[in-house]
N, C-alpha and C. Protein backbone atom coordinates (compact mmCIF):
# COMPACT_ATOMS: atom_id res chain seq x y z
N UNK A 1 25.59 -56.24 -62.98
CA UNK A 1 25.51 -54.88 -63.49
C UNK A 1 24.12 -54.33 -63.20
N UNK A 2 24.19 -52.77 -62.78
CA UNK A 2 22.94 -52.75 -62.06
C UNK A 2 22.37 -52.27 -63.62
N UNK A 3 20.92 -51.80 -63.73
CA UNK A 3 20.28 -51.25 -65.30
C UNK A 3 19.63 -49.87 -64.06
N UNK A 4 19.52 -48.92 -64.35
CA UNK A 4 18.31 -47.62 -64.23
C UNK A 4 17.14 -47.85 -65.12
N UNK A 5 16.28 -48.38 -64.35
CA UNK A 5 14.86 -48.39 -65.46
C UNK A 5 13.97 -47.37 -65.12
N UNK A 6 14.16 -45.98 -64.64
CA UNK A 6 13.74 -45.06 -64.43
C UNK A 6 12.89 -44.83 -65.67
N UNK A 7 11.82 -44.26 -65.53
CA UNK A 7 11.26 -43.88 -67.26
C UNK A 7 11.20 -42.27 -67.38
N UNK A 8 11.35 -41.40 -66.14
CA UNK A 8 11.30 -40.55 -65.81
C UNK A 8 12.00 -39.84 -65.49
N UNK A 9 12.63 -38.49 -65.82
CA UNK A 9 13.61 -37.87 -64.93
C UNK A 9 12.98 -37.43 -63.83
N UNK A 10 13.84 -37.48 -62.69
CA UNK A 10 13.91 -36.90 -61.04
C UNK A 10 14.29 -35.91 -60.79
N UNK A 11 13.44 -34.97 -60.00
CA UNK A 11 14.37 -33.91 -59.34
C UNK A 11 13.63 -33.45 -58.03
N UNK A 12 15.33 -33.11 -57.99
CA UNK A 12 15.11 -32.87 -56.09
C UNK A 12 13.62 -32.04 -55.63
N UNK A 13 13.03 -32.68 -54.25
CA UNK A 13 11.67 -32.47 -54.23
C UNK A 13 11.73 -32.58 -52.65
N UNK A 14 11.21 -31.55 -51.61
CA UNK A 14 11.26 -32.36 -50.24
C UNK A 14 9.62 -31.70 -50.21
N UNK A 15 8.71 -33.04 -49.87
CA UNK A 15 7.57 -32.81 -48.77
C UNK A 15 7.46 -33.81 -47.72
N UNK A 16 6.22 -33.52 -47.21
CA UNK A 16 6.05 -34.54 -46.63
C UNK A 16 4.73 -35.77 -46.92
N UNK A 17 5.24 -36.62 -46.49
CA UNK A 17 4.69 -38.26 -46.87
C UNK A 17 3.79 -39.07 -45.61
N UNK A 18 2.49 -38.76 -45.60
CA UNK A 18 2.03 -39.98 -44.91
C UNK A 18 1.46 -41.61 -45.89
N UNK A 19 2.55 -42.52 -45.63
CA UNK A 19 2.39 -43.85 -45.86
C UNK A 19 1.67 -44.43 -45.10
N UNK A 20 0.64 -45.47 -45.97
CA UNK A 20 -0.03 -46.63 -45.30
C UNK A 20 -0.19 -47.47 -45.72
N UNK A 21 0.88 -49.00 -45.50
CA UNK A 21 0.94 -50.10 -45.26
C UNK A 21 -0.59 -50.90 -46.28
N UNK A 22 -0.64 -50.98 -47.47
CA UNK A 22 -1.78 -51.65 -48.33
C UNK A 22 -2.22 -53.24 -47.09
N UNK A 23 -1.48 -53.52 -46.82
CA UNK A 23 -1.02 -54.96 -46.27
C UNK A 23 -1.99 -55.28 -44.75
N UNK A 24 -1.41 -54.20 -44.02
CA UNK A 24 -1.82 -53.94 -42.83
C UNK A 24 -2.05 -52.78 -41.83
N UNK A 25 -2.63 -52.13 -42.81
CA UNK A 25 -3.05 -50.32 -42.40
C UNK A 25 -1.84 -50.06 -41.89
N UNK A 26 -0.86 -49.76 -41.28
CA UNK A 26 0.22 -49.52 -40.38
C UNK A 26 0.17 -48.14 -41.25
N UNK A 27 0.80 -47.15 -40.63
CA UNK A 27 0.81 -45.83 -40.82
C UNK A 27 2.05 -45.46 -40.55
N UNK A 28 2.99 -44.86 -41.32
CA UNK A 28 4.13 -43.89 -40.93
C UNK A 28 4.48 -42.68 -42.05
N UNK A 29 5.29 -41.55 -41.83
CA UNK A 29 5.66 -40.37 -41.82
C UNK A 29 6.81 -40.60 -42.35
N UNK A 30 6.72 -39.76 -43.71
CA UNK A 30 8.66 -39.63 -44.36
C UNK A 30 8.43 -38.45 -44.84
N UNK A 31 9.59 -38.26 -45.97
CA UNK A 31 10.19 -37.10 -46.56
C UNK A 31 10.57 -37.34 -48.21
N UNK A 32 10.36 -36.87 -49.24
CA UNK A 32 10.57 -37.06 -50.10
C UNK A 32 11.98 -36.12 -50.34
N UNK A 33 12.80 -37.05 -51.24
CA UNK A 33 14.10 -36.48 -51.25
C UNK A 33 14.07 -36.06 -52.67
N UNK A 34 13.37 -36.91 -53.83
CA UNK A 34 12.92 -36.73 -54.96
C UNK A 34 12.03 -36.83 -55.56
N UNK A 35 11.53 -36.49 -56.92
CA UNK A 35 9.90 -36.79 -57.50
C UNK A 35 9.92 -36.92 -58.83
N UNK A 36 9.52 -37.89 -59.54
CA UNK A 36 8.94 -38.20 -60.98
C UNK A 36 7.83 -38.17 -61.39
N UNK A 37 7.69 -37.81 -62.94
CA UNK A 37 6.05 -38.16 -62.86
C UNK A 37 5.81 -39.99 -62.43
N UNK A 38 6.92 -40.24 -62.47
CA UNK A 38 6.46 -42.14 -62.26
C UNK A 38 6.89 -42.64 -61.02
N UNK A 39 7.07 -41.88 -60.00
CA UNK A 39 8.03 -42.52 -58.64
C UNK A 39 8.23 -41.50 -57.82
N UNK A 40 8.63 -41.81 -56.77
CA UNK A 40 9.69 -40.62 -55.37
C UNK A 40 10.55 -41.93 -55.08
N UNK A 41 11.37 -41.09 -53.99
CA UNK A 41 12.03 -41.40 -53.11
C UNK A 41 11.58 -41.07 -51.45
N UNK A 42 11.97 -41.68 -50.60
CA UNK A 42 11.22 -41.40 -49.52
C UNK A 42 13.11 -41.71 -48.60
N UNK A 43 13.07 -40.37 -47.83
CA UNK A 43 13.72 -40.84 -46.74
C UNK A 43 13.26 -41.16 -45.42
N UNK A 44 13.59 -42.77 -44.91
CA UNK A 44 13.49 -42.92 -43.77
C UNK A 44 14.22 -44.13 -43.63
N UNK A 45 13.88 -44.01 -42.08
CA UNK A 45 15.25 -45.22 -41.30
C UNK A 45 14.89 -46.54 -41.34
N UNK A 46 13.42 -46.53 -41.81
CA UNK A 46 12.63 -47.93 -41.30
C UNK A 46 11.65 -48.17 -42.77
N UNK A 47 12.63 -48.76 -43.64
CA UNK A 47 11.50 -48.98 -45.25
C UNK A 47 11.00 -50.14 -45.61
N UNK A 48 10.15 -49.91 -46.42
CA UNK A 48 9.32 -51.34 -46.12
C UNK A 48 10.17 -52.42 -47.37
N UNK A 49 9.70 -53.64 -47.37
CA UNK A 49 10.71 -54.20 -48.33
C UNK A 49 10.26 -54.11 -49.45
N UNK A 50 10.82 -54.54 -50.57
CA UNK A 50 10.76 -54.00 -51.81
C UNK A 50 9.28 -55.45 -52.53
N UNK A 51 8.55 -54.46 -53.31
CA UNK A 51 7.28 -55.01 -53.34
C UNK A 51 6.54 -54.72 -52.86
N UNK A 52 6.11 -54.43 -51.36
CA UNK A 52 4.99 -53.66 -50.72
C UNK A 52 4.46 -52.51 -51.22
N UNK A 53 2.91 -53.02 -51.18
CA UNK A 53 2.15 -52.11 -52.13
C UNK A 53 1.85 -50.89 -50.65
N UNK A 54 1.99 -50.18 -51.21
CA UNK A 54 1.80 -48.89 -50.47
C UNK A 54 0.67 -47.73 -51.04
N UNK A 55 -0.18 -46.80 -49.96
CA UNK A 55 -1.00 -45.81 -50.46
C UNK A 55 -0.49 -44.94 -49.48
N UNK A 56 0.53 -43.74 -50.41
CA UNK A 56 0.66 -42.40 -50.26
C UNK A 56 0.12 -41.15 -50.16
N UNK A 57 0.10 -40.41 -49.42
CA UNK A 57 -0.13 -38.78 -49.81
C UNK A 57 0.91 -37.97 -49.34
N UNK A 58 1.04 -37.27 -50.73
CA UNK A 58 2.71 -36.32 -50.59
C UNK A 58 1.92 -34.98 -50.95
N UNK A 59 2.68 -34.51 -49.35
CA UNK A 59 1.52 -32.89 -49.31
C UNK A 59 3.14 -32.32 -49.13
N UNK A 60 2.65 -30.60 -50.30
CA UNK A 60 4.14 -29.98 -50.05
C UNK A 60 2.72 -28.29 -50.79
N UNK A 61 3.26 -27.30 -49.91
CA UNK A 61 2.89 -26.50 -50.14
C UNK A 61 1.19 -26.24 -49.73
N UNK A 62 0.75 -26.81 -48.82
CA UNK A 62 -0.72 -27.41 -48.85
C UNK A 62 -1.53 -27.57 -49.89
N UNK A 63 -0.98 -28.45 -50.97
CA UNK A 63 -1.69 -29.09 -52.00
C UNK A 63 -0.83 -30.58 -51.31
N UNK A 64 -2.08 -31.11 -52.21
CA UNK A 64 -1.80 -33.37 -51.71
C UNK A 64 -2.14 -33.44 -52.78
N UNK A 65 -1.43 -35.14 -53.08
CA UNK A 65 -1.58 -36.12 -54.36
C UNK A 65 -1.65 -37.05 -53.53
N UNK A 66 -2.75 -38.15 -53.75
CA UNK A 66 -2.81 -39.70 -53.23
C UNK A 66 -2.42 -40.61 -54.35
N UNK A 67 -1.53 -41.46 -53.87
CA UNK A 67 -0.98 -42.67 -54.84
C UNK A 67 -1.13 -43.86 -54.27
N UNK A 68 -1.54 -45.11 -55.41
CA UNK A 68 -1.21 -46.09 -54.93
C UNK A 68 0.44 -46.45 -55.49
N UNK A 69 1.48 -46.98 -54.56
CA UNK A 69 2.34 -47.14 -55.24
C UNK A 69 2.91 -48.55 -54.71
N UNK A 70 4.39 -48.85 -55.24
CA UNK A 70 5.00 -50.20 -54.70
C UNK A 70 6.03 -49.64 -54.46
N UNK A 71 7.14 -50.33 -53.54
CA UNK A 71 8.37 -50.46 -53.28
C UNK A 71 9.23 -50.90 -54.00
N UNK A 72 9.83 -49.79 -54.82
CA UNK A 72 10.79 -50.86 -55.77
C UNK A 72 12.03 -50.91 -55.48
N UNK A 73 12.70 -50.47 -54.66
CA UNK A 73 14.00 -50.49 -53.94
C UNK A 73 14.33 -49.93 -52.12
N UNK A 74 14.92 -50.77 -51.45
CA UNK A 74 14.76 -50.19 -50.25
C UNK A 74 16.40 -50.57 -49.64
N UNK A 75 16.56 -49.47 -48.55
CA UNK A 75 18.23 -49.79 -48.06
C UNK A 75 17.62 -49.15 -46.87
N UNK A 76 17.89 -50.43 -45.95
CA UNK A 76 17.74 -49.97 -44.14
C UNK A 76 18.45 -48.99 -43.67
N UNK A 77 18.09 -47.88 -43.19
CA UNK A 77 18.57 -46.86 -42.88
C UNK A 77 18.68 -45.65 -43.34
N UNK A 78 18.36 -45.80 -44.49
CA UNK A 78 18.40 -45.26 -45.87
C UNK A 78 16.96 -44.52 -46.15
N UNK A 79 16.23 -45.23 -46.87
CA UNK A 79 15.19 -45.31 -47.77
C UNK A 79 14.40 -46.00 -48.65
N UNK A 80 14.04 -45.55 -49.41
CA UNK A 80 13.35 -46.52 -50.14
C UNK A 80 12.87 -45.77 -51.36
N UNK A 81 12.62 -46.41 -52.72
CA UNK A 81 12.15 -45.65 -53.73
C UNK A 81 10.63 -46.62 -54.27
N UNK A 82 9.96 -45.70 -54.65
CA UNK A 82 8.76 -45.90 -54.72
C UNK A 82 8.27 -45.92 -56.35
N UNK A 83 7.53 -46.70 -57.07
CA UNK A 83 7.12 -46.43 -58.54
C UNK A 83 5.72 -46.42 -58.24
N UNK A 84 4.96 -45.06 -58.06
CA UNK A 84 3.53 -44.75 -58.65
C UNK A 84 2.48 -46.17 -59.69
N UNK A 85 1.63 -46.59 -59.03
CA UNK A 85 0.88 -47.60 -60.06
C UNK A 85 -0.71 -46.77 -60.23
N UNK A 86 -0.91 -45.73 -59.23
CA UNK A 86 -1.89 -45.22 -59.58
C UNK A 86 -2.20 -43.70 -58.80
N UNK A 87 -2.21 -42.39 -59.41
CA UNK A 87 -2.56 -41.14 -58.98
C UNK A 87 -4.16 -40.66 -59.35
N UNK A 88 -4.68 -40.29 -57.74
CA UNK A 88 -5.95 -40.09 -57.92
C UNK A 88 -6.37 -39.09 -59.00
N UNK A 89 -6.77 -39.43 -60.50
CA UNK A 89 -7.21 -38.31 -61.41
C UNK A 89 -7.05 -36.96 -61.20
N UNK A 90 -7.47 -36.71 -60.29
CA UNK A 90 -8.11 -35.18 -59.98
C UNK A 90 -7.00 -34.91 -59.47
N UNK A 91 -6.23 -35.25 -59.53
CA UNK A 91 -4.90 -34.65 -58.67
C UNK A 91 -3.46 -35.05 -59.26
N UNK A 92 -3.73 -35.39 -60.70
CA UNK A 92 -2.77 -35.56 -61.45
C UNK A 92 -2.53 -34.63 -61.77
N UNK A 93 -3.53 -33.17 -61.94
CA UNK A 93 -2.58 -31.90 -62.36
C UNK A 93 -1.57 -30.99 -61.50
N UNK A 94 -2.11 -31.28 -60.06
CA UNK A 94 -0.93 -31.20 -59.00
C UNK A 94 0.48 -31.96 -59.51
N UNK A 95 0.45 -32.86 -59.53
CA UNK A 95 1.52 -33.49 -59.88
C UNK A 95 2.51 -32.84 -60.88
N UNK A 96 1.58 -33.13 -62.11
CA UNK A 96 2.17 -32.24 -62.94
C UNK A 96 2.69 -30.92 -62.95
N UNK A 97 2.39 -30.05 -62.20
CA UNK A 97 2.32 -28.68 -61.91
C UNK A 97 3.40 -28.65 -61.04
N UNK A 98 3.71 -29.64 -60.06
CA UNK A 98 5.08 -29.67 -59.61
C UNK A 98 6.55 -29.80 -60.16
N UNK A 99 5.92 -31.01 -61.11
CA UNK A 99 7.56 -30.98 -62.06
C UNK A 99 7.59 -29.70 -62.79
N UNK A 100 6.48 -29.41 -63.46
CA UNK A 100 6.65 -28.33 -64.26
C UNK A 100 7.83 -26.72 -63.75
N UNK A 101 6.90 -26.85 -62.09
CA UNK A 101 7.88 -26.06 -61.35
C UNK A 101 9.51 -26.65 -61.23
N UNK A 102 9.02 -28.03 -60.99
CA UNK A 102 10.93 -27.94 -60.75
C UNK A 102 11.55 -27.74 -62.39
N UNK A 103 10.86 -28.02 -63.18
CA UNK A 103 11.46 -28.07 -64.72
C UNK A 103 11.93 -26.65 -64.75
N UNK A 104 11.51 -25.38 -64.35
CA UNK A 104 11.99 -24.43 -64.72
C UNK A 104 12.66 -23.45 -63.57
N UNK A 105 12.77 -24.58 -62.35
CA UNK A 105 13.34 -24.18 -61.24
C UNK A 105 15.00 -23.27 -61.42
């Protein structure tokens, strides 16, 4: 039986995502399909496996948020979902300011 340990509600969110590989700098380009204050989703064809610590920046509107985050679920071909372990301070009110928008979207 699967559990949702989401702590956060999601809602639909598209920017764009440059990922980099905590592990081994490697660099690639996605799409966010969703956004929490505690997580995204990222679409792409090629995700890393689940656990890889990852450092994000999700730029949408030319504002950015940098995260450190992990991989907490991934499906080849698919995607992958991401849980936030750390948003650079100064740019936590971006964040916020986004759900807020989708909250009254």
């Amino acid at each position: 039986m699967h559990v949702d340990a989401r702590c956060f509600p999601r809602y639909l969110f598209f920017a764009s995502v440059q990922i980099t590989d905590s592990d081994s700098d490697s660099l690639m380009n996605a799409r966010t399909s969703d956004i929490s204050l505690g997580g995204c989703y990222l679409d792409t064809m090629n995700p890393f496996h689940e656990g890889t610590p990852l450092r994000v920046r999700i730029t949408h509107h030319g504002q950015s948020i940098d995260a450190n985050a992990r991989v907490v679920h991934s499906r080849p071909n698919v995607g992958m979902g991401l849980r936030f372990e750390q948003v650079d301070s100064r740019q936590v009110p971006i964040l916020d300011r986004w759900i807020e928008d989708l909250q009254t979207a």
